[in-house]
C-alpha atoms as a PDB file:
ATOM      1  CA  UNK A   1      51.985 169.710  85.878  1.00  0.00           C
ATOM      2  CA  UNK A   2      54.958 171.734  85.294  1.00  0.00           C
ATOM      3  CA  UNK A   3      56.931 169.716  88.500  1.00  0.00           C
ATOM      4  CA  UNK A   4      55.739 166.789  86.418  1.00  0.00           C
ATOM      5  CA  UNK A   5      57.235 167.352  83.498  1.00  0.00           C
ATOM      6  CA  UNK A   6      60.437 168.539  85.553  1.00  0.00           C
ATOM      7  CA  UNK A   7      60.296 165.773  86.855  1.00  0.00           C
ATOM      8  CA  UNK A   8      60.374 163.708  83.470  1.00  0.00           C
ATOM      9  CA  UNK A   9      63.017 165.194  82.241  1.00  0.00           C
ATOM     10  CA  UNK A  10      64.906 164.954  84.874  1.00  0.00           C
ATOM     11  CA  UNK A  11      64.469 161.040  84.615  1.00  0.00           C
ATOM     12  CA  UNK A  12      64.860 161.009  80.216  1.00  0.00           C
ATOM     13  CA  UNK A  13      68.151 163.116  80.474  1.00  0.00           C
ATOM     14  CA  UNK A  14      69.738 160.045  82.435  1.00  0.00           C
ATOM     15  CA  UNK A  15      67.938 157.416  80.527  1.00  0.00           C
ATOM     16  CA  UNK A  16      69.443 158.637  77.497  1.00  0.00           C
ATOM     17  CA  UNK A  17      72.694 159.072  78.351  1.00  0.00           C
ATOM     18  CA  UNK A  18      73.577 155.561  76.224  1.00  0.00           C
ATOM     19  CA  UNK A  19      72.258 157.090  73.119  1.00  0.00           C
ATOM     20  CA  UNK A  20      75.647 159.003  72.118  1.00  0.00           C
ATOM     21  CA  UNK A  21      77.769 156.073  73.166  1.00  0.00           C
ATOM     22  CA  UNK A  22      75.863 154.450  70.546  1.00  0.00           C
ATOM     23  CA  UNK A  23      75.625 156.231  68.244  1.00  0.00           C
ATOM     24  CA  UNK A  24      79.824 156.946  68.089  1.00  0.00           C
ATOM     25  CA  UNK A  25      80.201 153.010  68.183  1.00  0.00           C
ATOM     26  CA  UNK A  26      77.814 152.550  65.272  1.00  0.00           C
ATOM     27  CA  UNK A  27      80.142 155.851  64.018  1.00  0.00           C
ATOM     28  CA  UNK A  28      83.198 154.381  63.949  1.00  0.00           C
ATOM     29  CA  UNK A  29      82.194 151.883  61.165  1.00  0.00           C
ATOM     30  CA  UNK A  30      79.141 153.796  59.612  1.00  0.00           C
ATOM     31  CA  UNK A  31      80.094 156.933  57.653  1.00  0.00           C
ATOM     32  CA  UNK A  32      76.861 159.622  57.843  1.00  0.00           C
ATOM     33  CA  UNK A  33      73.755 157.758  57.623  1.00  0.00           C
ATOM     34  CA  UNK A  34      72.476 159.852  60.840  1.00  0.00           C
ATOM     35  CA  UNK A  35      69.352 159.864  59.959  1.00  0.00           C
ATOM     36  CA  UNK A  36      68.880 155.793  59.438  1.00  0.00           C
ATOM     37  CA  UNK A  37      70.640 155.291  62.403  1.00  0.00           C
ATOM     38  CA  UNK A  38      68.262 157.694  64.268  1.00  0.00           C
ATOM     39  CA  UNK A  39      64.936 156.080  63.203  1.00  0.00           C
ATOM     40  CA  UNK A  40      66.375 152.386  63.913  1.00  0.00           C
ATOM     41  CA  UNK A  41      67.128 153.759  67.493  1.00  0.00           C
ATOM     42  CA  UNK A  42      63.554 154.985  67.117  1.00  0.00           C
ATOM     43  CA  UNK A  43      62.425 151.467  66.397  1.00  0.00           C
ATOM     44  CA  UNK A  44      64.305 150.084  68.925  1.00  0.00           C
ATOM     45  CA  UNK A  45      62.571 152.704  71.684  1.00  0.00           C
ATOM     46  CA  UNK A  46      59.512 152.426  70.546  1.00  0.00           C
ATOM     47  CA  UNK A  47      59.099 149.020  70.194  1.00  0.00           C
ATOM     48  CA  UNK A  48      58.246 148.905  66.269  1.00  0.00           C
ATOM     49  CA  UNK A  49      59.888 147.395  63.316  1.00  0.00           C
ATOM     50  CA  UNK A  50      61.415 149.479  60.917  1.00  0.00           C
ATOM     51  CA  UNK A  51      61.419 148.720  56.990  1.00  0.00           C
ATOM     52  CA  UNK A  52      64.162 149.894  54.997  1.00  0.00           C
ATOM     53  CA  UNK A  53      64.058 150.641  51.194  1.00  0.00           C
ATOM     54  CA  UNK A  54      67.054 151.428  48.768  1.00  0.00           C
ATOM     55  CA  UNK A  55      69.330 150.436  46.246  1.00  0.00           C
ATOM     56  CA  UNK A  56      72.654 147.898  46.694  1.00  0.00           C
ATOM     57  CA  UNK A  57      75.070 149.471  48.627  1.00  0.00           C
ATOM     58  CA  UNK A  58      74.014 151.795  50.704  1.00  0.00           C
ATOM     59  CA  UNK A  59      74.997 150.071  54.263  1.00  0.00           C
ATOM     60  CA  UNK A  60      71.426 149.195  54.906  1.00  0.00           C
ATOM     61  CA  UNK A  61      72.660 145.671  55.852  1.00  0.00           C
ATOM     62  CA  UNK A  62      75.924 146.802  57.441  1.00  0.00           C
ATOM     63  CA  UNK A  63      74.422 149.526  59.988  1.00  0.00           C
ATOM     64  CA  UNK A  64      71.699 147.190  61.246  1.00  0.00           C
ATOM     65  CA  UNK A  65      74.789 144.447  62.109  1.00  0.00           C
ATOM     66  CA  UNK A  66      76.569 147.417  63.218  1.00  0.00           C
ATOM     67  CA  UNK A  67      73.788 148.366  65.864  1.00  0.00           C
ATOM     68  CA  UNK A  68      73.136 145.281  66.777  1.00  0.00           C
ATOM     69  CA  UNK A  69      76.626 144.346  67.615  1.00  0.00           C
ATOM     70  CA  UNK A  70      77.309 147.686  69.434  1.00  0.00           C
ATOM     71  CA  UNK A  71      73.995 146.626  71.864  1.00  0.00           C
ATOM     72  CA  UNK A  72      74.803 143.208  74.378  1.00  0.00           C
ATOM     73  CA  UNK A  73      71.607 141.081  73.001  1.00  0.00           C
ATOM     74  CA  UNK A  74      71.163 137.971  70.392  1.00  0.00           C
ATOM     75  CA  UNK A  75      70.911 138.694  66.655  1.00  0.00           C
ATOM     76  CA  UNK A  76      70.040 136.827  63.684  1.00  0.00           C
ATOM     77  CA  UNK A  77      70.707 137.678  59.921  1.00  0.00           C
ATOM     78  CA  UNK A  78      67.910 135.699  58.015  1.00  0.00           C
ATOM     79  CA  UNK A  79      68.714 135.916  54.058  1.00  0.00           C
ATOM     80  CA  UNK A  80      65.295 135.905  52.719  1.00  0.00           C
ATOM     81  CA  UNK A  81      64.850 133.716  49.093  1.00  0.00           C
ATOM     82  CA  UNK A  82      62.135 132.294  47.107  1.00  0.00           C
ATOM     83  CA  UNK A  83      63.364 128.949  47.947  1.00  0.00           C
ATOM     84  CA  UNK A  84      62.674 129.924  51.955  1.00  0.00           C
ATOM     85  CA  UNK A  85      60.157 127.998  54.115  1.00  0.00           C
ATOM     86  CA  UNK A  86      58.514 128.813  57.560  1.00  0.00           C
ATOM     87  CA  UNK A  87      60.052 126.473  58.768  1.00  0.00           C
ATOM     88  CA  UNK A  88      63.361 127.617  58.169  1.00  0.00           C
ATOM     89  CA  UNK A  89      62.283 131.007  59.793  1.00  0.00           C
ATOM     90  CA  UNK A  90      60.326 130.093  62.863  1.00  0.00           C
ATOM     91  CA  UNK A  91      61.277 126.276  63.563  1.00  0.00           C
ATOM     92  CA  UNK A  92      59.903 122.997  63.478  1.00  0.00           C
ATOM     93  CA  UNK A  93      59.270 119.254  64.882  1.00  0.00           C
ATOM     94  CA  UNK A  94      62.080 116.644  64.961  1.00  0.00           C
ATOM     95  CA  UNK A  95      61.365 113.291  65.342  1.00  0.00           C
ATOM     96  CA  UNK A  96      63.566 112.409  68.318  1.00  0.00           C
ATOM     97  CA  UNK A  97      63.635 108.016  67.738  1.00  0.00           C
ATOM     98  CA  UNK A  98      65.542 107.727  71.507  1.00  0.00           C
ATOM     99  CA  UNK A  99      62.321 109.004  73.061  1.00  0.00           C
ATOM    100  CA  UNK A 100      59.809 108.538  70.646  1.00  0.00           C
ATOM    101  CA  UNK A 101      58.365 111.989  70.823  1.00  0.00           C
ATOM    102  CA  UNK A 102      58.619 115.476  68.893  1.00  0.00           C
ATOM    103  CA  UNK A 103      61.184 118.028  69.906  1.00  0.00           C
ATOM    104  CA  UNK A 104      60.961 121.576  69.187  1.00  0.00           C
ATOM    105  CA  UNK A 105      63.384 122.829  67.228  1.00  0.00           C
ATOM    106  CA  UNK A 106      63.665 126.713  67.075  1.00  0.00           C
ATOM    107  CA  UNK A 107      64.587 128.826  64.173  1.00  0.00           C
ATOM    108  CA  UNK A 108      66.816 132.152  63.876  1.00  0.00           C
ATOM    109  CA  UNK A 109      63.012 134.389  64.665  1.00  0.00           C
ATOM    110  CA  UNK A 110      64.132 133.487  68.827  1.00  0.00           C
ATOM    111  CA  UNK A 111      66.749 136.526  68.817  1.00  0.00           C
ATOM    112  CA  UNK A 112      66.491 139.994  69.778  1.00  0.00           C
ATOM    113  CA  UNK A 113      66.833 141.860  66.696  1.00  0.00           C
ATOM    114  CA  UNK A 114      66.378 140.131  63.505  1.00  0.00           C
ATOM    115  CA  UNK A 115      67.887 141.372  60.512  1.00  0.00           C
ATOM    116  CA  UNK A 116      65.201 140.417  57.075  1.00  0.00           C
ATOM    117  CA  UNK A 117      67.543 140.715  54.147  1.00  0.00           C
ATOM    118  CA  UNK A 118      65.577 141.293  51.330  1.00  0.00           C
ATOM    119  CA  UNK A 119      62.552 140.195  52.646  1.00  0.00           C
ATOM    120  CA  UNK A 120      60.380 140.574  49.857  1.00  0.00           C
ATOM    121  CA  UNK A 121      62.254 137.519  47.970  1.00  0.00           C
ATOM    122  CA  UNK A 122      60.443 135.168  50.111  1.00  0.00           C
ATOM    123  CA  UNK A 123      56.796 134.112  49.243  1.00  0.00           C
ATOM    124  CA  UNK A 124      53.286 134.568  51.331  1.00  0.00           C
ATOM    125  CA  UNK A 125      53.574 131.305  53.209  1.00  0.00           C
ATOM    126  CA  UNK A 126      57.133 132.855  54.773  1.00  0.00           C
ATOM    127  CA  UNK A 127      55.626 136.235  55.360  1.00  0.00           C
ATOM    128  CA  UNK A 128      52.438 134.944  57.073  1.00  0.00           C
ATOM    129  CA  UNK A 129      54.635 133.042  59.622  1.00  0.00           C
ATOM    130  CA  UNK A 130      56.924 136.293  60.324  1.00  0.00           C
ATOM    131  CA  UNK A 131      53.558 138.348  60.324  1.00  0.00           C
ATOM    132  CA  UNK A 132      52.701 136.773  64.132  1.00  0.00           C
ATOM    133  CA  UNK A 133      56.010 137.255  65.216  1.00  0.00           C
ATOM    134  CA  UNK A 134      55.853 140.758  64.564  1.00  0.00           C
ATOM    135  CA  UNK A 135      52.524 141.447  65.249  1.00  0.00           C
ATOM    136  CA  UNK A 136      51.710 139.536  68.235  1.00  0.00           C
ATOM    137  CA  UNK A 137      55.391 138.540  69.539  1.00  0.00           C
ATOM    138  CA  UNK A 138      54.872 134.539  69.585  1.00  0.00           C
ATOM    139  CA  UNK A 139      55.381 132.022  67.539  1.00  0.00           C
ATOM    140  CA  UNK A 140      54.006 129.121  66.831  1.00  0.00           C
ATOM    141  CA  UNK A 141      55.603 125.400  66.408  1.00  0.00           C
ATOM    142  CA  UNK A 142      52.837 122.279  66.238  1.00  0.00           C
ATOM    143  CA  UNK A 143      50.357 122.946  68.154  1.00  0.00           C
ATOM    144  CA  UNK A 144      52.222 124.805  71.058  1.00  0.00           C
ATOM    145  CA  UNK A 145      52.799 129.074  70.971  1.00  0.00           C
ATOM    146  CA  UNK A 146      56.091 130.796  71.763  1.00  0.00           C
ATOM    147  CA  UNK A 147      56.650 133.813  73.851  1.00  0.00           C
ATOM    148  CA  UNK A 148      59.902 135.998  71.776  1.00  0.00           C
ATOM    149  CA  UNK A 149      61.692 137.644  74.167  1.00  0.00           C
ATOM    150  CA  UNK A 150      62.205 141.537  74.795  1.00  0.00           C
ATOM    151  CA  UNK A 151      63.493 143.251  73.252  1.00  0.00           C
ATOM    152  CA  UNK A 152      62.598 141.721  69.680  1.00  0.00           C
ATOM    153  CA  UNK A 153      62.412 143.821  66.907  1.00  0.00           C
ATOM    154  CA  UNK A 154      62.502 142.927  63.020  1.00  0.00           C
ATOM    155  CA  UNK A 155      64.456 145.333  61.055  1.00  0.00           C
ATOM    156  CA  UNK A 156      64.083 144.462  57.204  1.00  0.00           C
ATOM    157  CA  UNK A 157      65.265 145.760  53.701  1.00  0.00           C
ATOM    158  CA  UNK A 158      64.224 145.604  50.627  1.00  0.00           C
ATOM    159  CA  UNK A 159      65.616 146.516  46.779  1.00  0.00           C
ATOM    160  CA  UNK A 160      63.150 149.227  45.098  1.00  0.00           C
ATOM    161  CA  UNK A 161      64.432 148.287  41.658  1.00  0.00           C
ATOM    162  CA  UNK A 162      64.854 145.057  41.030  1.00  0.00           C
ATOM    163  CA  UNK A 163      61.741 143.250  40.465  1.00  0.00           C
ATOM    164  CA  UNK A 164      62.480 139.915  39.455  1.00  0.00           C
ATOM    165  CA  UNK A 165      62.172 137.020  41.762  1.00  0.00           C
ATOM    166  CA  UNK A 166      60.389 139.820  44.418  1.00  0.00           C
ATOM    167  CA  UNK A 167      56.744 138.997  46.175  1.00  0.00           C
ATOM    168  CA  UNK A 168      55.105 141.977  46.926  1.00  0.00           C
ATOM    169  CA  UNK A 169      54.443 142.603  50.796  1.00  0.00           C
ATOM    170  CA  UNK A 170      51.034 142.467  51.539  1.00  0.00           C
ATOM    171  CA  UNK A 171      49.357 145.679  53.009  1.00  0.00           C
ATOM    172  CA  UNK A 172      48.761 143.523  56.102  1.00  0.00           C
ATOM    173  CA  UNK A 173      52.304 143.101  56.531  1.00  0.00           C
ATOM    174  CA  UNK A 174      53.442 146.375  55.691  1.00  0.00           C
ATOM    175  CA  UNK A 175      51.515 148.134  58.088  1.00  0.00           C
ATOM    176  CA  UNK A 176      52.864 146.307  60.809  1.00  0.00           C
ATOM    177  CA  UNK A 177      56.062 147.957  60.422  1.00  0.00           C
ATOM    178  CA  UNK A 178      56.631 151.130  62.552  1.00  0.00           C
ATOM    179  CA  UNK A 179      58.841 153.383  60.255  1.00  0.00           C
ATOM    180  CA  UNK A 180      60.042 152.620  56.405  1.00  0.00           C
ATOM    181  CA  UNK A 181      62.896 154.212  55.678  1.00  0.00           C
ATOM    182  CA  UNK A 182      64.007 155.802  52.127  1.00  0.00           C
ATOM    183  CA  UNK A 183      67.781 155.570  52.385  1.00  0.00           C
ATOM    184  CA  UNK A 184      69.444 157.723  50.144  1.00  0.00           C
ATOM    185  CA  UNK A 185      72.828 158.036  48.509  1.00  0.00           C
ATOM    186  CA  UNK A 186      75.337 159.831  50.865  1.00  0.00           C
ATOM    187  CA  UNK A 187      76.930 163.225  49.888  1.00  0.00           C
ATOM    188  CA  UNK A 188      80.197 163.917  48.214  1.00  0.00           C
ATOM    189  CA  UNK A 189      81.960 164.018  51.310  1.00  0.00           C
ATOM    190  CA  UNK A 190      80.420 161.195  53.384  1.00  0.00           C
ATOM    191  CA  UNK A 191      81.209 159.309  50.122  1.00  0.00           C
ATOM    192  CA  UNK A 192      85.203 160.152  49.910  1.00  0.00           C
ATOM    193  CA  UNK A 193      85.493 159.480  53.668  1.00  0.00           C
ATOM    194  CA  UNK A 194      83.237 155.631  52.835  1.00  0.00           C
ATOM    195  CA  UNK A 195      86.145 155.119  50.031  1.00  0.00           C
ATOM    196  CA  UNK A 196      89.049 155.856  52.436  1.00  0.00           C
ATOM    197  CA  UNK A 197      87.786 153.786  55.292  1.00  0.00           C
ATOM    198  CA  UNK A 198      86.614 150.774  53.187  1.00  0.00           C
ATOM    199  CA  UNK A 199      89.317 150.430  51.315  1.00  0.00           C
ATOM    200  CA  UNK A 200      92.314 150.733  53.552  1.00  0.00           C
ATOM    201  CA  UNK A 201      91.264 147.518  55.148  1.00  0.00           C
ATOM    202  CA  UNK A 202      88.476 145.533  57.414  1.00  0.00           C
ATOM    203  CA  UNK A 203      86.107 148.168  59.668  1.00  0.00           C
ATOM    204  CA  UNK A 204      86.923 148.446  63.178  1.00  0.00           C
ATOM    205  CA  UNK A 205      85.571 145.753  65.177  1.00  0.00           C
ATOM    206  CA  UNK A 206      82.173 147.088  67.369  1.00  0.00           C
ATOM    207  CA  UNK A 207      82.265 146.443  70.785  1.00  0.00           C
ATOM    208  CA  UNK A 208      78.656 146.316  73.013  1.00  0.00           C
ATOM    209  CA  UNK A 209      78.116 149.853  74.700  1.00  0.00           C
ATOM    210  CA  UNK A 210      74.456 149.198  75.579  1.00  0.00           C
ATOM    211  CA  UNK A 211      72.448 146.577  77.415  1.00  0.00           C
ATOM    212  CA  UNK A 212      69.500 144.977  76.611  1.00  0.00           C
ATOM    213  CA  UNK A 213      68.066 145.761  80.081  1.00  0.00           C
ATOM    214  CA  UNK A 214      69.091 149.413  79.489  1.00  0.00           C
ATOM    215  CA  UNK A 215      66.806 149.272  76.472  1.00  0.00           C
ATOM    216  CA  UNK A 216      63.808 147.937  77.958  1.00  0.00           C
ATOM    217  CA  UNK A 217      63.996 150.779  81.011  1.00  0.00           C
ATOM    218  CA  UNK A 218      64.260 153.607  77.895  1.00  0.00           C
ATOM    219  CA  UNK A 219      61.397 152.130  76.853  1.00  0.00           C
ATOM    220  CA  UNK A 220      59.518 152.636  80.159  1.00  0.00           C
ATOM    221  CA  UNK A 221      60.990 156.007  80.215  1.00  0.00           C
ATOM    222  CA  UNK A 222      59.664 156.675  76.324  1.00  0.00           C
ATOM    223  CA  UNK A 223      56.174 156.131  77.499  1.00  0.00           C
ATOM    224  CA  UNK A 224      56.413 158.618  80.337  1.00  0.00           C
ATOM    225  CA  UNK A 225      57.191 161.472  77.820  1.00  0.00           C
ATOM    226  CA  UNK A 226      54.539 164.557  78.568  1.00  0.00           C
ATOM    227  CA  UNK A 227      52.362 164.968  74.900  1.00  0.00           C
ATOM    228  CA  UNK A 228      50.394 167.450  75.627  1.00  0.00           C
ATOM    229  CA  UNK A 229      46.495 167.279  74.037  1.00  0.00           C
ATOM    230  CA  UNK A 230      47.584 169.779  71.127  1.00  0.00           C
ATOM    231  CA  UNK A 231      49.739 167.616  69.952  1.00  0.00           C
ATOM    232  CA  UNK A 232      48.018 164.396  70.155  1.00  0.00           C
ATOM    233  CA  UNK A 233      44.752 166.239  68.148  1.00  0.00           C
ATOM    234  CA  UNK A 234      47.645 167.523  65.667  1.00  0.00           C
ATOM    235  CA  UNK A 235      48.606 164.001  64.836  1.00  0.00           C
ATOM    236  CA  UNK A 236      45.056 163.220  64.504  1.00  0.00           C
ATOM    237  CA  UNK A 237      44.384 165.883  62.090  1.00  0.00           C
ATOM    238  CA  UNK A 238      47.728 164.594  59.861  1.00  0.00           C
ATOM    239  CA  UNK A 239      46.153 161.092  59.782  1.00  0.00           C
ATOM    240  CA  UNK A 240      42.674 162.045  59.069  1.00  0.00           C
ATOM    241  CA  UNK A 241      43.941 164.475  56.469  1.00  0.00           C
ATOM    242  CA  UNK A 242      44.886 161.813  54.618  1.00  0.00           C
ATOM    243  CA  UNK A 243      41.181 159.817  54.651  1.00  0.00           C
ATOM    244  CA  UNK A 244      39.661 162.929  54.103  1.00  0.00           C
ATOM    245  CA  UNK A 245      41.459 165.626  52.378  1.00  0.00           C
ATOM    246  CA  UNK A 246      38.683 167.498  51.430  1.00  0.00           C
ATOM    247  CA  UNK A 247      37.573 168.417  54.981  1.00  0.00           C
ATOM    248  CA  UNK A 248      41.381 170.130  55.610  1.00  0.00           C
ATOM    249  CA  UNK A 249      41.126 172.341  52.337  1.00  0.00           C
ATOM    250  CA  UNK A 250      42.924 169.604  50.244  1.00  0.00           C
ATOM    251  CA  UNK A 251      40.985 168.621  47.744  1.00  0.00           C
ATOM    252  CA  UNK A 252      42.993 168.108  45.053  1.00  0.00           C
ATOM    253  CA  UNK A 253      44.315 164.840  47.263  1.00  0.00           C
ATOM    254  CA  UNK A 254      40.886 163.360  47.006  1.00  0.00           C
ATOM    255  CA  UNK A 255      41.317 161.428  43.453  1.00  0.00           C
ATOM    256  CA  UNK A 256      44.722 160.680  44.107  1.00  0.00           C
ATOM    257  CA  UNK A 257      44.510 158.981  47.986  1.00  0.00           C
ATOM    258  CA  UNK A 258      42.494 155.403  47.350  1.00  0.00           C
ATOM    259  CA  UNK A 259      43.203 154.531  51.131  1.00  0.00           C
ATOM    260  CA  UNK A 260      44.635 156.618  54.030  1.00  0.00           C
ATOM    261  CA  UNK A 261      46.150 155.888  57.117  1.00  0.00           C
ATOM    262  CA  UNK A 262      44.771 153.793  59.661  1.00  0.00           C
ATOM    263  CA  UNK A 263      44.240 153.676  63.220  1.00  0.00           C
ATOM    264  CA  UNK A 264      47.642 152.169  63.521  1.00  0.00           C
ATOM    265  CA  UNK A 265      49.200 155.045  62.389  1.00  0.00           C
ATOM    266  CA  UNK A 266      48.012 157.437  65.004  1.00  0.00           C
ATOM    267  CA  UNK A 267      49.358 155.352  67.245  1.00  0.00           C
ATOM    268  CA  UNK A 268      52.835 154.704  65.887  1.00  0.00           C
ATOM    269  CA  UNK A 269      53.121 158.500  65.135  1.00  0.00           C
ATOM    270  CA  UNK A 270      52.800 159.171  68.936  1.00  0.00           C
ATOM    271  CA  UNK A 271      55.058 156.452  70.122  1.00  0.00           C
ATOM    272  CA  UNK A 272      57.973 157.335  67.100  1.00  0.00           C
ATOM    273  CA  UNK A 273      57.349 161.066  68.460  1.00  0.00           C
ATOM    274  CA  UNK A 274      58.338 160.455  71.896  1.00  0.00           C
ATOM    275  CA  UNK A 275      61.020 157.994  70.767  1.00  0.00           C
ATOM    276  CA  UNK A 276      62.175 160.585  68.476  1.00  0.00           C
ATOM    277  CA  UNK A 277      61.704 163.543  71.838  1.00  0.00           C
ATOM    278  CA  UNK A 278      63.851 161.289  73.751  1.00  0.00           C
ATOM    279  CA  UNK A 279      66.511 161.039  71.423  1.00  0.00           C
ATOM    280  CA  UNK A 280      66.864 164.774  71.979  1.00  0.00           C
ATOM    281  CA  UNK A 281      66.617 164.063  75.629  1.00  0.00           C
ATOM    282  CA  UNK A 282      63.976 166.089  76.010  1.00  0.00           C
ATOM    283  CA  UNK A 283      60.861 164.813  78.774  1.00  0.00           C
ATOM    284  CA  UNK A 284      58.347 166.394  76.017  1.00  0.00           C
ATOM    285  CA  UNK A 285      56.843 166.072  72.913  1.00  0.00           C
ATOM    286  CA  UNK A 286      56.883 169.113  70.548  1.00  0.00           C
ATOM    287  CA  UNK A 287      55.251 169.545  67.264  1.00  0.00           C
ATOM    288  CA  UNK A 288      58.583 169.430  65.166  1.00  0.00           C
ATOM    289  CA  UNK A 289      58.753 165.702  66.734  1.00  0.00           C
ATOM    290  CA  UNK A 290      55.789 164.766  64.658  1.00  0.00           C
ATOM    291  CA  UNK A 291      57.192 166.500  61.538  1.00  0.00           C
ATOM    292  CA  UNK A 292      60.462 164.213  61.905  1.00  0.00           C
ATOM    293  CA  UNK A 293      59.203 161.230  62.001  1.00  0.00           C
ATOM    294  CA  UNK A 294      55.288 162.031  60.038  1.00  0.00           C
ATOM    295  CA  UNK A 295      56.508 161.006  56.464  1.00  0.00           C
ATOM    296  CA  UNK A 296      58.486 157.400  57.463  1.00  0.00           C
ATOM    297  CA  UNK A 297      55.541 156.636  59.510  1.00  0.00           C
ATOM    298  CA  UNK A 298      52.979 157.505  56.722  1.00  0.00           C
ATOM    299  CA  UNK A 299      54.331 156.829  53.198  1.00  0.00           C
ATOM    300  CA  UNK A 300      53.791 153.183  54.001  1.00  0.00           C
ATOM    301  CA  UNK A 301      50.197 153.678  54.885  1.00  0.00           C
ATOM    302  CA  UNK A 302      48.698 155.585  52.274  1.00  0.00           C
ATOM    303  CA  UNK A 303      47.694 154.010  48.936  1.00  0.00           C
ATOM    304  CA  UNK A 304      47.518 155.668  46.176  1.00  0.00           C
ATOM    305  CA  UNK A 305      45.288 155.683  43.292  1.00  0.00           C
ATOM    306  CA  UNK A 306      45.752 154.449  39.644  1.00  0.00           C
ATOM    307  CA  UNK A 307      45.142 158.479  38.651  1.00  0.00           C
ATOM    308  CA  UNK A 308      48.079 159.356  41.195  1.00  0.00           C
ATOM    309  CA  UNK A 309      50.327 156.777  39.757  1.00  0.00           C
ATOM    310  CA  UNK A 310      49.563 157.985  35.883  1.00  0.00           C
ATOM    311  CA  UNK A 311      50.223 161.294  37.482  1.00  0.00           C
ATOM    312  CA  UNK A 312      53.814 160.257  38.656  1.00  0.00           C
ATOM    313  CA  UNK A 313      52.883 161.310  42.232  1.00  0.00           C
ATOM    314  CA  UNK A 314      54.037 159.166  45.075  1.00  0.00           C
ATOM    315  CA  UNK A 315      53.191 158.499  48.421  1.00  0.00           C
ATOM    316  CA  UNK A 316      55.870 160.896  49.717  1.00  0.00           C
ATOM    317  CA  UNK A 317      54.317 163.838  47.381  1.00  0.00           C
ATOM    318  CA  UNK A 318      51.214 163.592  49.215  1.00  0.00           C
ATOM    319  CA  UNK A 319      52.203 162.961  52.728  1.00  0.00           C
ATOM    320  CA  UNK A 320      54.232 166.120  52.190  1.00  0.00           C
ATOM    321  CA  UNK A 321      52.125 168.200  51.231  1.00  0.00           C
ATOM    322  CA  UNK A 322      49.465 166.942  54.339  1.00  0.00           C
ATOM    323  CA  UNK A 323      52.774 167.772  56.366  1.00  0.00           C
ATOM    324  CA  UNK A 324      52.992 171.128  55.131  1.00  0.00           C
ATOM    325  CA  UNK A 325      49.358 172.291  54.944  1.00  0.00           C
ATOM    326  CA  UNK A 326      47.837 170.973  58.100  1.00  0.00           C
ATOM    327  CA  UNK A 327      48.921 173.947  60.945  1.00  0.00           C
ATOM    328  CA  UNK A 328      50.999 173.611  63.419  1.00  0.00           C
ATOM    329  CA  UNK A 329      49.775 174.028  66.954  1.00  0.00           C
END
């Protein structure tokens, strides 16, 4: 076992050798933000779509261009809006009167990473149609299905505050997505350097640094990460912890948890925790892996009760505190 894992590393420590380059190209336009631009590399590794939450203005839309542009693949900026139909997301028919027959005509989903601005502006007819894309990687046009290409992955913001015009995503669709991410304001610093760069002119052009074909063998090399059986039971204590609180001396969670986690997010939590070991180029998975990535993984998947939200406590209160009180192997 121990030449194994040797053996893995060995293999993860020149796999990831593409993850600084980057990271510094995504730098040179994108001021802090580290931790964003670690979980969409996450996403990207792992294979799951990654949800982004915050108000105007924090680069949410700008660092997923960024990335994209800094990685040799197709991208697609779809502007969500209540006025949006499926077919203007997946495609359609077109009567083609030369050879009286229907043509396929395919929309901006057929790209490697798609970029869902605002996506909950659009309403449950547009999310239904991206829900197979993302969950089962085809689409489909007529009567015929689509295979998307690899690497696809959906990476998607939304505006916490302004309500008007917004359609709630449904649960369903929610839980498809990997990691959602609570970007924050940056700090004083970050912020004078943002001012400086911005407004002395256009950002630097990005230039590709990565391959798509150097993505898809990380990915290979993502699943070969060594988790040893501690671990995995330690991610299956955090999600059941949040079903049944009671049984991990956390009772007080009981009234406020209506639904916990699902099997979905035992799953994701392993795959984000080797994404997240091989970002540190390590051929291993380590407890403080699981901690790293634990709260964007679960604040999406546990509901809260009506008593938790006259309480003011949120879904990041309570995965925290799971986090905190289940022990560490």
């Amino acid at each position: 076992m121990h030449h194994d894992i040797e053996a893995i590393q060995e293999r993860i420590h020149g796999e990831s050798a593409f993850v600084s380059r980057l990271i510094d190209e995504v730098g040179r336009v994108i001021v802090g933000q580290r931790t964003m631009i670690e979980r969409l590399l996450i996403g990207l590794l792992a294979d799951g779509h990654v949800l982004m939450e915050g108000v105007p203005g924090l680069a949410k839309t700008m660092t997923v261009k960024t990335l994209a542009s800094a990685i040799s693949t197709t991208f697609r900026r779809i502007q969500f809006t209540p006025d949006l139909l499926p077919a203007d997301l997946i495609g359609t028919l077109v009567y083609d009167p030369q050879q009286s027959e229907f043509r396929t005509r395919k929309g901006p989903i057929f790209a490697n990473i798609i970029l869902a601005d605002e996506i909950n502006r659009s309403p449950a007819k547009v999310q239904s149609a991206l829900l197979e894309a993302m969950q089962e990687r085809t689409v489909t046009i007529g009567d015929k299905s689509y295979r998307l290409d690899s690497p696809f992955l959906v990476l998607a913001t939304q505006n916490p505050i302004e309500q008007e015009g917004t359609y709630p995503l449904p649960e369903a669709q929610v839980d498809r997505f990997m990691l959602k991410l609570a970007v924050s304001y940056p700090g004083k610093e970050d912020e004078l350097e943002i001012m400086r760069r911005m407004s002395a002119g256009s950002p630097p052009e990005v230039s590709p640094v990565v391959t798509s074909e150097e993505i898809l063998s990380a990915r290979k090399a993502v699943e070969m990460i060594y988790m040893d059986s501690q671990v995995e039971r330690y991610i299956v204590d955090l999600v059941f912890a949040t079903r049944q609180p009671s049984d991990y001396d956390l009772g007080d969670l009981t009234e406020l948890i209506g639904f916990g986690a699902s099997p979905r997010a035992s799953i994701n939590l392993a795959r984000a925790a080797r994404a997240h070991a091989f970002l540190k180029r390590r051929g291993y998975v380590t407890p403080e892996d699981v901690r790293s990535v634990g709260l964007d993984v679960l604040r999406h998947r546990v509901l809260l009760t009506y008593e938790a939200e006259a309480e003011e406590v949120t879904a990041d209160d309570v995965v925290n505190k799971v986090l905190n009180s289940i022990e560490v192997p």
